[in-house]
Protein backbone atom coordinates (compact mmCIF):
# COMPACT_ATOMS: atom_id res chain seq x y z
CA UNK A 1 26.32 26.27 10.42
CA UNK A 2 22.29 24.99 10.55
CA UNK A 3 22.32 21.12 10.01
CA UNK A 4 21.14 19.55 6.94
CA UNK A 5 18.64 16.88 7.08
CA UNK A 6 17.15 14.93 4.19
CA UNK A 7 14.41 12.81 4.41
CA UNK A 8 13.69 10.85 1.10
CA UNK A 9 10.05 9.76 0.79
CA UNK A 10 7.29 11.84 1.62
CA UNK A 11 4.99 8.81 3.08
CA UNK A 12 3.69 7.85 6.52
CA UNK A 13 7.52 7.69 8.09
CA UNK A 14 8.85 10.52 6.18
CA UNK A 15 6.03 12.86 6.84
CA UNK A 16 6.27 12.37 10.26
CA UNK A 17 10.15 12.34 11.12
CA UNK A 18 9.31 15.78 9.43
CA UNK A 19 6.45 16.68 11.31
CA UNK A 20 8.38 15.95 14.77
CA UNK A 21 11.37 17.83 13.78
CA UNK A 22 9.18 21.13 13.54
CA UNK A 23 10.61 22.90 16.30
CA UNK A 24 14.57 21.70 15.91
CA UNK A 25 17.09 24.36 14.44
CA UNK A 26 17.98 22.43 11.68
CA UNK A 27 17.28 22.99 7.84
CA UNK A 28 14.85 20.11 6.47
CA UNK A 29 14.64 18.77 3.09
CA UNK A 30 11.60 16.63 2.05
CA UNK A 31 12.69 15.08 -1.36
CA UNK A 32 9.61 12.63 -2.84
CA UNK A 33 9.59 12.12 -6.68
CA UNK A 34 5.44 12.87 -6.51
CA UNK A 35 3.86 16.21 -4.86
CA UNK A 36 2.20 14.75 -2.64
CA UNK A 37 1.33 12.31 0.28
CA UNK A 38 -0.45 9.29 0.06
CA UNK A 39 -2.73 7.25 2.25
CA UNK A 40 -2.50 4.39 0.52
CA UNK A 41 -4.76 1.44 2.78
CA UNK A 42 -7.33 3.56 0.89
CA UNK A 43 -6.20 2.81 -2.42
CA UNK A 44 -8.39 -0.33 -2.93
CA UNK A 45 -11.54 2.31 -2.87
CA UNK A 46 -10.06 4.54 -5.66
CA UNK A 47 -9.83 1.07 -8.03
CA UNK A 48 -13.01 0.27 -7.35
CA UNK A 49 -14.59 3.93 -7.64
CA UNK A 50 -15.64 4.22 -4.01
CA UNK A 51 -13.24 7.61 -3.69
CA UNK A 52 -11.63 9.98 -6.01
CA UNK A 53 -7.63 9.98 -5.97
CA UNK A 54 -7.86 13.39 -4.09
CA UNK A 55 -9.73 11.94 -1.61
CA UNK A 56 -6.63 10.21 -0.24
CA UNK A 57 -4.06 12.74 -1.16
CA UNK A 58 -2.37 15.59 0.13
CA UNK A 59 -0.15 18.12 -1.58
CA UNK A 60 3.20 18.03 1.16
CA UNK A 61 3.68 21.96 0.29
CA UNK A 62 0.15 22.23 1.77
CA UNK A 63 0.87 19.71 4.63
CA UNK A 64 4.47 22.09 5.20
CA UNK A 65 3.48 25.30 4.36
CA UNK A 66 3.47 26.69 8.26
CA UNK A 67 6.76 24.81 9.18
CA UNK A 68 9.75 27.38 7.98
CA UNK A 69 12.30 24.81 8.50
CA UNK A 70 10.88 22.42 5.85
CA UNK A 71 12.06 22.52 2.32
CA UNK A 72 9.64 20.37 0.06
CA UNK A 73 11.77 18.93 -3.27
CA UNK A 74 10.17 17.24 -5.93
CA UNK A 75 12.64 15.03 -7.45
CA UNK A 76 14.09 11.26 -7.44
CA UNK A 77 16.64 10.31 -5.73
CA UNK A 78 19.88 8.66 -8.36
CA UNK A 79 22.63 7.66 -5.81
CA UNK A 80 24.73 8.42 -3.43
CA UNK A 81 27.71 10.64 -2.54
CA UNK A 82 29.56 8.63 0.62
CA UNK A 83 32.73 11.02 0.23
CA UNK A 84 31.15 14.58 0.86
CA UNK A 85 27.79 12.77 2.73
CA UNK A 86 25.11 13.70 -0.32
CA UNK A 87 22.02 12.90 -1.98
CA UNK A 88 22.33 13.29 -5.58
CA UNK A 89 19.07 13.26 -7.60
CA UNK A 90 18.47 12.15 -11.23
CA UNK A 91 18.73 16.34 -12.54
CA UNK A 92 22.19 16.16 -10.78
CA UNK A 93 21.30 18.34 -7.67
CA UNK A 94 23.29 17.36 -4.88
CA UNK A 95 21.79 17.45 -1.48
CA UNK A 96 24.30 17.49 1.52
CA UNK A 97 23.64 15.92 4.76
CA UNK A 98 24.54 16.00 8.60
CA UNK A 99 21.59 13.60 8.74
CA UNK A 100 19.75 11.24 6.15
CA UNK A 101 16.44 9.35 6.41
CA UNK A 102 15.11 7.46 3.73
CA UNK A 103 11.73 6.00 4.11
CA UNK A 104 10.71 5.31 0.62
CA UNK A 105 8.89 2.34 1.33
CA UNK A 106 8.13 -1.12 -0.87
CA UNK A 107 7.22 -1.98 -4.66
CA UNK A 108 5.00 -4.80 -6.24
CA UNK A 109 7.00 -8.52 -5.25
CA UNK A 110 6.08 -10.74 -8.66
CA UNK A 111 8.65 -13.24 -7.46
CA UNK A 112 10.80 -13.20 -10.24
CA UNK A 113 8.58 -13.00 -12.92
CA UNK A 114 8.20 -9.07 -12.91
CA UNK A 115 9.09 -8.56 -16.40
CA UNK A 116 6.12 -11.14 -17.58
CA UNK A 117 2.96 -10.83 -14.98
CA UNK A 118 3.41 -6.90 -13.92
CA UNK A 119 1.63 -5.49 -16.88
CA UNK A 120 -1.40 -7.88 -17.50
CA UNK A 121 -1.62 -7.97 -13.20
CA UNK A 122 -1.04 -4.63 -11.99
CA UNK A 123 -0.56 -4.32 -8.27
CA UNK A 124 -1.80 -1.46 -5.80
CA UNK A 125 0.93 1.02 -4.48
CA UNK A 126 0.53 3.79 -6.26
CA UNK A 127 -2.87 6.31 -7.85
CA UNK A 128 -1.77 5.33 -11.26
CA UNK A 129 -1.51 1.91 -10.43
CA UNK A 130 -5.75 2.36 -8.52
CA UNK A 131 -6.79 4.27 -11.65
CA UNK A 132 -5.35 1.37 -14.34
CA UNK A 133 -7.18 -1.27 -12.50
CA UNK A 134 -10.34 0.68 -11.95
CA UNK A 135 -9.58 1.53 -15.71
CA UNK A 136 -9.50 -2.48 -16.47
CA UNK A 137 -12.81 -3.59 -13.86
CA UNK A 138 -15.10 -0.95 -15.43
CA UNK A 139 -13.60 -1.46 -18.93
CA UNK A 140 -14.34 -5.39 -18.77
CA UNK A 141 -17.87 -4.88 -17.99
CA UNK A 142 -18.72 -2.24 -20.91
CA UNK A 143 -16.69 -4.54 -23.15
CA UNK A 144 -19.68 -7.83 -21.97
CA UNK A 145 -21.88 -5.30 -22.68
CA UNK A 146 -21.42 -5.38 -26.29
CA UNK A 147 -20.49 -8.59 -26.80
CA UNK A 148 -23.17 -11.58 -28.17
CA UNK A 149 -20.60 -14.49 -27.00
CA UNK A 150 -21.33 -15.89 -24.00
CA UNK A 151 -17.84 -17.31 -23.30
CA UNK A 152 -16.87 -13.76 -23.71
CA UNK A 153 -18.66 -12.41 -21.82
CA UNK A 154 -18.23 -14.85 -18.94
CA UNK A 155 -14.36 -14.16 -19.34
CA UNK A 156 -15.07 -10.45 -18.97
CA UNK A 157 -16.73 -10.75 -16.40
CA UNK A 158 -14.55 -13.27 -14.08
CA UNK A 159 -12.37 -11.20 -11.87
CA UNK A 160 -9.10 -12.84 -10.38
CA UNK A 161 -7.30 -11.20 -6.97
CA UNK A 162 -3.92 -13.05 -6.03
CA UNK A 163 -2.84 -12.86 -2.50
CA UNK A 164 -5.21 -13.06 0.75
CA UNK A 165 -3.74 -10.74 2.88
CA UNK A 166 -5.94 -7.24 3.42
CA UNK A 167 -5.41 -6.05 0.29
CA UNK A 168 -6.56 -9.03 -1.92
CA UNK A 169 -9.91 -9.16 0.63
CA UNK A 170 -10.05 -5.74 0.34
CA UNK A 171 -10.26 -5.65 -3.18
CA UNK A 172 -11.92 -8.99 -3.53
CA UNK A 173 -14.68 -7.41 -1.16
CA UNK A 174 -15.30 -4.49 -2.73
CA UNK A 175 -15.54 -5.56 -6.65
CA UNK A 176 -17.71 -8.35 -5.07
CA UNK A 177 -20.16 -5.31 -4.10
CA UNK A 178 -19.71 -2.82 -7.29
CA UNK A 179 -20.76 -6.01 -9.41
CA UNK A 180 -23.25 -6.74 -7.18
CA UNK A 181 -25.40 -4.20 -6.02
CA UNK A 182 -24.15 -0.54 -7.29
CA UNK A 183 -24.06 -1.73 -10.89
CA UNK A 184 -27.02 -4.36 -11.19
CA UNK A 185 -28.90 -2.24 -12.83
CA UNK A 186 -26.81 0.02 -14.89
CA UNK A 187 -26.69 -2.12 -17.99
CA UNK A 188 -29.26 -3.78 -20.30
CA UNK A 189 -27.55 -7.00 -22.22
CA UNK A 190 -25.62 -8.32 -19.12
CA UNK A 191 -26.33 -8.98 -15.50
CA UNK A 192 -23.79 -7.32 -13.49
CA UNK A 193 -24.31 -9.96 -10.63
CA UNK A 194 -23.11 -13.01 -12.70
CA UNK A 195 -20.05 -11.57 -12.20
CA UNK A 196 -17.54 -14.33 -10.78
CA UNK A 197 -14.56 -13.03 -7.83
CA UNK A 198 -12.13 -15.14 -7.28
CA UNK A 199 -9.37 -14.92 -4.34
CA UNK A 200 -6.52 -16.90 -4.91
CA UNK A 201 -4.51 -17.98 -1.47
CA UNK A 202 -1.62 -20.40 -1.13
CA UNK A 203 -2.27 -20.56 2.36
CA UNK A 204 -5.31 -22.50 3.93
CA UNK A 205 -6.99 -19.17 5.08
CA UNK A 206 -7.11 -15.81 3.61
CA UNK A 207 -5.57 -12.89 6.46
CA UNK A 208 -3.23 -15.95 7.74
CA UNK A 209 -1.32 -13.66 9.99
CA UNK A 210 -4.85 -13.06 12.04
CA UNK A 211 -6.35 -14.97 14.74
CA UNK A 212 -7.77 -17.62 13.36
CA UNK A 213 -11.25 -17.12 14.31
CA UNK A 214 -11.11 -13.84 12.53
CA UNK A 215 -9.84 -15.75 9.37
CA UNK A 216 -12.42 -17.56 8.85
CA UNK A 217 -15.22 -15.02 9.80
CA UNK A 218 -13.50 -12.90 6.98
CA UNK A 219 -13.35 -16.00 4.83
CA UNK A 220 -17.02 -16.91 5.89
CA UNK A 221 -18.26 -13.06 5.48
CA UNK A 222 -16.50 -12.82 1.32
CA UNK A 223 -18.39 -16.00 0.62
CA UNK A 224 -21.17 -14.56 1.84
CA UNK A 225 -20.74 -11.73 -0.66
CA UNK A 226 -20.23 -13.84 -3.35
CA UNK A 227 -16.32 -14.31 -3.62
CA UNK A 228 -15.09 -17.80 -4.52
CA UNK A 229 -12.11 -18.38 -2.42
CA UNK A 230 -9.66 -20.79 -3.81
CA UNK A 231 -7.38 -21.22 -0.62
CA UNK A 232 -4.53 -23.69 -0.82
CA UNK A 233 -4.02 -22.79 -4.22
CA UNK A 234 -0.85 -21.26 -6.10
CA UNK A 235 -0.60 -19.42 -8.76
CA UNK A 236 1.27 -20.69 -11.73
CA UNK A 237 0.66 -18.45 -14.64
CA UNK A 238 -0.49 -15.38 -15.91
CA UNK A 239 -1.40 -14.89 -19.54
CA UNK A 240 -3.57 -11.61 -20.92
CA UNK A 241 -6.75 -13.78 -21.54
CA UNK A 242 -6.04 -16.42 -19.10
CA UNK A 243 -4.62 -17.27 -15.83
CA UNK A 244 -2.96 -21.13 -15.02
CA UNK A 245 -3.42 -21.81 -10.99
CA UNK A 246 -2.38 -25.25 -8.73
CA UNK A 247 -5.48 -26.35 -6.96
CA UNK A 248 -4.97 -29.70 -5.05
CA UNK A 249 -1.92 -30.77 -7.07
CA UNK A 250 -3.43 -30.41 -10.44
CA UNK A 251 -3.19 -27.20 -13.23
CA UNK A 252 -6.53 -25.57 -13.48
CA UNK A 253 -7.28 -22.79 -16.25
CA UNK A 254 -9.40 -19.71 -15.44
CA UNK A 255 -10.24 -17.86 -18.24
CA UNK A 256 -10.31 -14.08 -17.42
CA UNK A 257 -8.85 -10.93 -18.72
CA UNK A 258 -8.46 -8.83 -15.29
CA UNK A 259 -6.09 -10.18 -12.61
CA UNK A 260 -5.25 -7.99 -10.23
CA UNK A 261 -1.69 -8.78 -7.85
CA UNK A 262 -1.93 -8.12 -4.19
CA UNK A 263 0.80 -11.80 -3.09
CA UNK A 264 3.74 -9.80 -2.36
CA UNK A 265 5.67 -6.53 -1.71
CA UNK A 266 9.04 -5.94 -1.57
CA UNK A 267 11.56 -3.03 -0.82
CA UNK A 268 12.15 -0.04 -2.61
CA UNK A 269 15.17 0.14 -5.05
CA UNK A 270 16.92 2.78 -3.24
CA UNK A 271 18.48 0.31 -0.32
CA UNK A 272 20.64 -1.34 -3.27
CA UNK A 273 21.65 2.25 -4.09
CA UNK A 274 22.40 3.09 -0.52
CA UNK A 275 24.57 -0.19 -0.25
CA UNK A 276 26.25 0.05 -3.51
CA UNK A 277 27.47 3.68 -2.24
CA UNK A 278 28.41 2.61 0.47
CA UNK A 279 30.02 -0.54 0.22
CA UNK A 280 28.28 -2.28 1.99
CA UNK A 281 27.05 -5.66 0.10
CA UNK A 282 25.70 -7.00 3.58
CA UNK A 283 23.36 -4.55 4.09
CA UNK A 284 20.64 -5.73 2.79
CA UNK A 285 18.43 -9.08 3.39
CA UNK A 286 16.73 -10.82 0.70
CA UNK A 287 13.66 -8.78 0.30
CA UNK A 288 15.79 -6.04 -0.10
CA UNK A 289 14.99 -4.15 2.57
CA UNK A 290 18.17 -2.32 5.22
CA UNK A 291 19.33 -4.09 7.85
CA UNK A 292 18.84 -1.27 11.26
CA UNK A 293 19.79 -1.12 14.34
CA UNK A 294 17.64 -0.71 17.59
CA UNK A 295 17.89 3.36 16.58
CA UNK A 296 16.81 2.48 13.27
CA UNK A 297 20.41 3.98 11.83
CA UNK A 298 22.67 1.67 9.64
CA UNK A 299 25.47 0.63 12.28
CA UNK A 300 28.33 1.44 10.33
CA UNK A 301 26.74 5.02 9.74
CA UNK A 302 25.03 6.18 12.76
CA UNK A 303 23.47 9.55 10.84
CA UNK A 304 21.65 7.52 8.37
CA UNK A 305 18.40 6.31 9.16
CA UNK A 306 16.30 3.90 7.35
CA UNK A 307 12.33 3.23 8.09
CA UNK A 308 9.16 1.68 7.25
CA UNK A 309 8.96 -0.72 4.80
CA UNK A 310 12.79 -0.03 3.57
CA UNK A 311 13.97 -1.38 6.62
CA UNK A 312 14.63 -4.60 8.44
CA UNK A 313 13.90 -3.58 11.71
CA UNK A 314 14.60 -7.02 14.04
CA UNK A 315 12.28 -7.65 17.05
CA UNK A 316 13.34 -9.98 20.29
CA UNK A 317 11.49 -13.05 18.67
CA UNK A 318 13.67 -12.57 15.83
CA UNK A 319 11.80 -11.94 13.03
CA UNK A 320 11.36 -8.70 11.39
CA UNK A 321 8.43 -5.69 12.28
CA UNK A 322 6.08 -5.81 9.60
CA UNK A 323 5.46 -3.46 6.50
CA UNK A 324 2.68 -1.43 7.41
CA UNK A 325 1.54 1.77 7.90
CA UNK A 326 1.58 2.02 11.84
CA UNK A 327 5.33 1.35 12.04
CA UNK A 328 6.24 3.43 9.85
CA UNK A 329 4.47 6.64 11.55
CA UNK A 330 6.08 5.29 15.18
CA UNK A 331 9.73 4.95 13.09
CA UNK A 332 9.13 8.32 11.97
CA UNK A 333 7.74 10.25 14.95
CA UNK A 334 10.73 8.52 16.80
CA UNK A 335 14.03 9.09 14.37
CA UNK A 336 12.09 12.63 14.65
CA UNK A 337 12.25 12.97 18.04
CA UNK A 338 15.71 11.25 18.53
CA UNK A 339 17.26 13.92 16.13
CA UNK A 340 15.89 16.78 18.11
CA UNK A 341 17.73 15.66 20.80
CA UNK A 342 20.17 15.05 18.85
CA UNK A 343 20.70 18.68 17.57
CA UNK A 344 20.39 20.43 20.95
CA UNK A 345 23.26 18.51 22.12
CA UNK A 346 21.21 15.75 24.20
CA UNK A 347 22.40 12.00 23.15
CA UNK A 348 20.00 9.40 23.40
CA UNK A 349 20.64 5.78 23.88
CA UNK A 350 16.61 5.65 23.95
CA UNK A 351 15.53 2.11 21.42
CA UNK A 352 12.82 2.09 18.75
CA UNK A 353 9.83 0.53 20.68
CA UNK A 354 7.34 -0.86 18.34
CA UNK A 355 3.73 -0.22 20.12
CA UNK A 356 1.31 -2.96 18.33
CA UNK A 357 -1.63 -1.85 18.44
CA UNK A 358 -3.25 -4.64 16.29
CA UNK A 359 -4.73 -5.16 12.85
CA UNK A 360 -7.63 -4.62 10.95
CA UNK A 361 -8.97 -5.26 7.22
CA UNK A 362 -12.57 -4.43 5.48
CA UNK A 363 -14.18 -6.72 4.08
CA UNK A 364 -17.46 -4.67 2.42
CA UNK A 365 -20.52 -3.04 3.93
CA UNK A 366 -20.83 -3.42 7.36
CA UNK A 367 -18.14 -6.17 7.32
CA UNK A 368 -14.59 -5.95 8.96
CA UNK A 369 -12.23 -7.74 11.23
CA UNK A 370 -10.25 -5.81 14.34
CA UNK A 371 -7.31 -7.65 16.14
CA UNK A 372 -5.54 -5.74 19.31
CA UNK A 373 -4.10 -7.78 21.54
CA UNK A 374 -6.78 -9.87 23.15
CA UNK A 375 -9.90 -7.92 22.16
CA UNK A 376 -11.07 -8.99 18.76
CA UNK A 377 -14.10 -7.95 16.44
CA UNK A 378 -16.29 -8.87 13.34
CA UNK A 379 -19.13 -7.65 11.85
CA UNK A 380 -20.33 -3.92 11.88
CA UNK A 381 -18.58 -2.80 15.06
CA UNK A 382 -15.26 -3.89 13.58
CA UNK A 383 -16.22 -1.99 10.51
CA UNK A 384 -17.11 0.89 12.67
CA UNK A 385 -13.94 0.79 14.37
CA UNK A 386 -12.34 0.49 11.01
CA UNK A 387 -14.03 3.88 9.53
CA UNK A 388 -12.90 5.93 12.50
CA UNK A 389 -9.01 4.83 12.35
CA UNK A 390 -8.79 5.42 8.82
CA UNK A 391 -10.25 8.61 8.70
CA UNK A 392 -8.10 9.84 11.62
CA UNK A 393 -4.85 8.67 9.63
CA UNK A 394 -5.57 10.65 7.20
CA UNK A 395 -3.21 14.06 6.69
CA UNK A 396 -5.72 16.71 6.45
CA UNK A 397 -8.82 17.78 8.11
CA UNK A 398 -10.52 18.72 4.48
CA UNK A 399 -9.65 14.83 3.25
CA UNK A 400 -11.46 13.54 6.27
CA UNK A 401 -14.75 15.70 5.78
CA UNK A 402 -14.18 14.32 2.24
CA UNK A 403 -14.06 11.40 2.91
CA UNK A 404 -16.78 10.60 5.43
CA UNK A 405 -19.16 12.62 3.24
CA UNK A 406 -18.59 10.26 0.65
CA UNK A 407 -18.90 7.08 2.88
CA UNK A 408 -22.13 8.48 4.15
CA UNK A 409 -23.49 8.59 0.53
CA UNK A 410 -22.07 5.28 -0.47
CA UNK A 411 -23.20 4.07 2.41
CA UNK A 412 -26.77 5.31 2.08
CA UNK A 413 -27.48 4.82 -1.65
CA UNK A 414 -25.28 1.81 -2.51
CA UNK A 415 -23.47 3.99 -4.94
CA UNK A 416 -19.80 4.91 -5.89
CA UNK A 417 -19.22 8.11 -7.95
CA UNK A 418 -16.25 7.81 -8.69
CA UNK A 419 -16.83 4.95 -11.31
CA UNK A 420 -14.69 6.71 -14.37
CA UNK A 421 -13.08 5.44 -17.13
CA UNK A 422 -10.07 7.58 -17.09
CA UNK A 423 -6.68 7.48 -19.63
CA UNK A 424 -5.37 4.63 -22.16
CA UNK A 425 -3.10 2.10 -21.77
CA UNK A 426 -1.64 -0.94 -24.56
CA UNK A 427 -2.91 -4.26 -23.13
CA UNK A 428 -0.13 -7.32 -24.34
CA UNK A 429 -1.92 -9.76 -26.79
């Protein structure tokens, strides 16, 4: 009998555990509840009209249609089946397994108050979550536009990002320039500029986890842009017209009707499934995520892998490897490769060897920050450097001539296209 492997998620790790398993015997089943992979460090540019959704999308029948031994499924995944080893989706298929890899990655973190701040602060994960906020930017300014109050219009047009790391300067950054300079002169009662951008960080710099001396070039280059950086400062509370922040000990209230969340992730649902089925109430940490061993497989069940941002993968200094993008291809490419061996009878005691290759984040036009080991860079090579990675992460060769087309344009007449007001949506009152 062919052995069954399921991979749950059809993102950076799942794609590629697929990918590497092209040539192995065994039957493959690609289960993602969308139809399609996502590159999502490009989401920021979809919210902010820079790209179009299917600019940073692939459908994963397209991505899979040459390899025969990939089934693609699209469906979400309900439990588990620990008994007779299956997958059982929410229509009640049943998916056996020799072999199961879930790599469904991390949700929006509110901290607790999830059921309060996640509809008036919407967070960046997912398209629909890039086409509500560039929904809610746009919306705010044609709503100043027809308004006579000043206050009004001042609230409209005051945008709050929570969280420092590179999506909040990402986003920060590029609302900073759509106010700026591709809308200033696309309206006649308001002044696009005047719009305020405000970054709120708890920590004393915003991309803490970078050199320093990148830090504050990045902090340095957003002011420079016109984003008011409010480091050392917490977030308190979130209301639909109004936002309540700690600044030096004391409440201070920022009136604004767009806040958009970028603090905190945290892991996807399905590792409480997995450890419900299972039994297995310390499997988990308290973000959620699966604890792994140095295979990446749950030690109690060695054919059951767990990757990216679902898993707590621990590192010799004792912490855990972080929850982005490069990790999980390297999880994904190597679970791949361990299973092939796997399959044709060759064990491997090989480890999961994390290969950091550093960090980067954009901050607008011309402006970036690069961190590999020793060698770091600001400024327009860094952004440079930035372009060409991104573009050769992405899944297809028709997204990347996409793509760079329309960051040539951008680029050369200041302009984003892609500036639509798009669907409905009940805002809380």
């Amino acid at each position: 009998m062919p052995t069954n492997v399921v991979i749950v998620g059809g993102g950076f790790g799942g794609m590629m555990c697929a990918k590497a398993m092209r040539r192995t015997s065994a039957n493959i089943t690609l289960v993602d509840k969308r139809n399609f992979h996502l590159f999502q460090p490009l989401l920021y540019q979809v919210a902010t009209g820079g790209l179009s959704p299917a600019n940073i999308a692939a459908p994963l029948r397209n991505i899979f249609r040459h390899q025969r031994n990939v089934q693609v499924l699209m469906g979400t995944v309900d439990s588990f089946d620990k008994a007779s080893s299956c997958v059982i989706l929410e229509d009640g298929t049943r998916l056996p397994f020799d072999y199961l890899i879930l790599a469904t990655g991390s949700t929006h973190h509110y901290f607790g108050r999830d059921a309060e701040w996640q509809s008036v602060a919407p967070g960046l994960k997912t398209i629909e979550d890039a086409t509500i906020i560039r929904r809610r930017v746009l919306t705010a300014f044609e709503k100043a536009e027809r308004s006579h109050d000043p206050l009004e219009i001042a609230r409209l047009l005051t945008f709050v990002i929570v969280g420092g790391g590179p999506t909040g300067v990402e986003m920060a950054g590029s609302i900073a320039e759509l106010s700026k300079q591709t809308m200033k002169k696309d309206f006649r009662s308001i002044n696009p500029t005047n719009a305020r951008v405000l970054l709120v960080e708890n920590s004393k710099l915003v991309l803490d986890r970078y050199h320093e001396s990148l830090s504050i070039q990045a902090g340095k280059d957003l002011r420079t842009m016109g984003v008011e950086l409010m480091n050392e400062t917490r977030l308190s509370e979130i209301f639909p017209k109004h936002v309540v922040v700690i600044q030096n000990g004391q409440p201070r209230t920022i009136e604004t009707e767009t806040v958009i969340w970028a603090a905190g992730v945290k892991a996807s649902p399905l590792g409480k499934k997995l450890a419900e089925a299972y039994d297995m109430p310390t499997l988990l940490d308290r973000g959620g995520r699966v604890q792994v061993g140095e295979q990446c497989s749950i030690a109690e069940h060695p054919n059951i892998f767990v990757i990216g941002d679902l898993a707590n993968f621990p590192t010799q200094d004792g912490e855990s490897l972080p929850g982005v993008a490069p990790v999980a291809i390297q999880q994904g490419s190597y679970v791949g490769k361990l299973l092939n061996a796997t399959i044709a009878g060759r064990k491997s005691n090989q480890p999961f060897k994390y290969w950091d290759k550093g960090n980067m984040a954009t901050i607008g036009r011309s402006h970036a920050v690069v961190e590999s080991g020793k060698i770091r860079l600001t400024g327009k090579l860094a952004w440079l450097t930035w372009l060409l990675i991104h573009i050769l992460y992405l899944a297809r060769f028709e997204n990347r001539i996409l793509v760079v087309f329309q960051w040539f344009w951008n680029y050369v007449t200041r302009n984003r296209t892609a500036r639509l007001i798009t669907g409905s949506e009940e805002r809380p009152h």
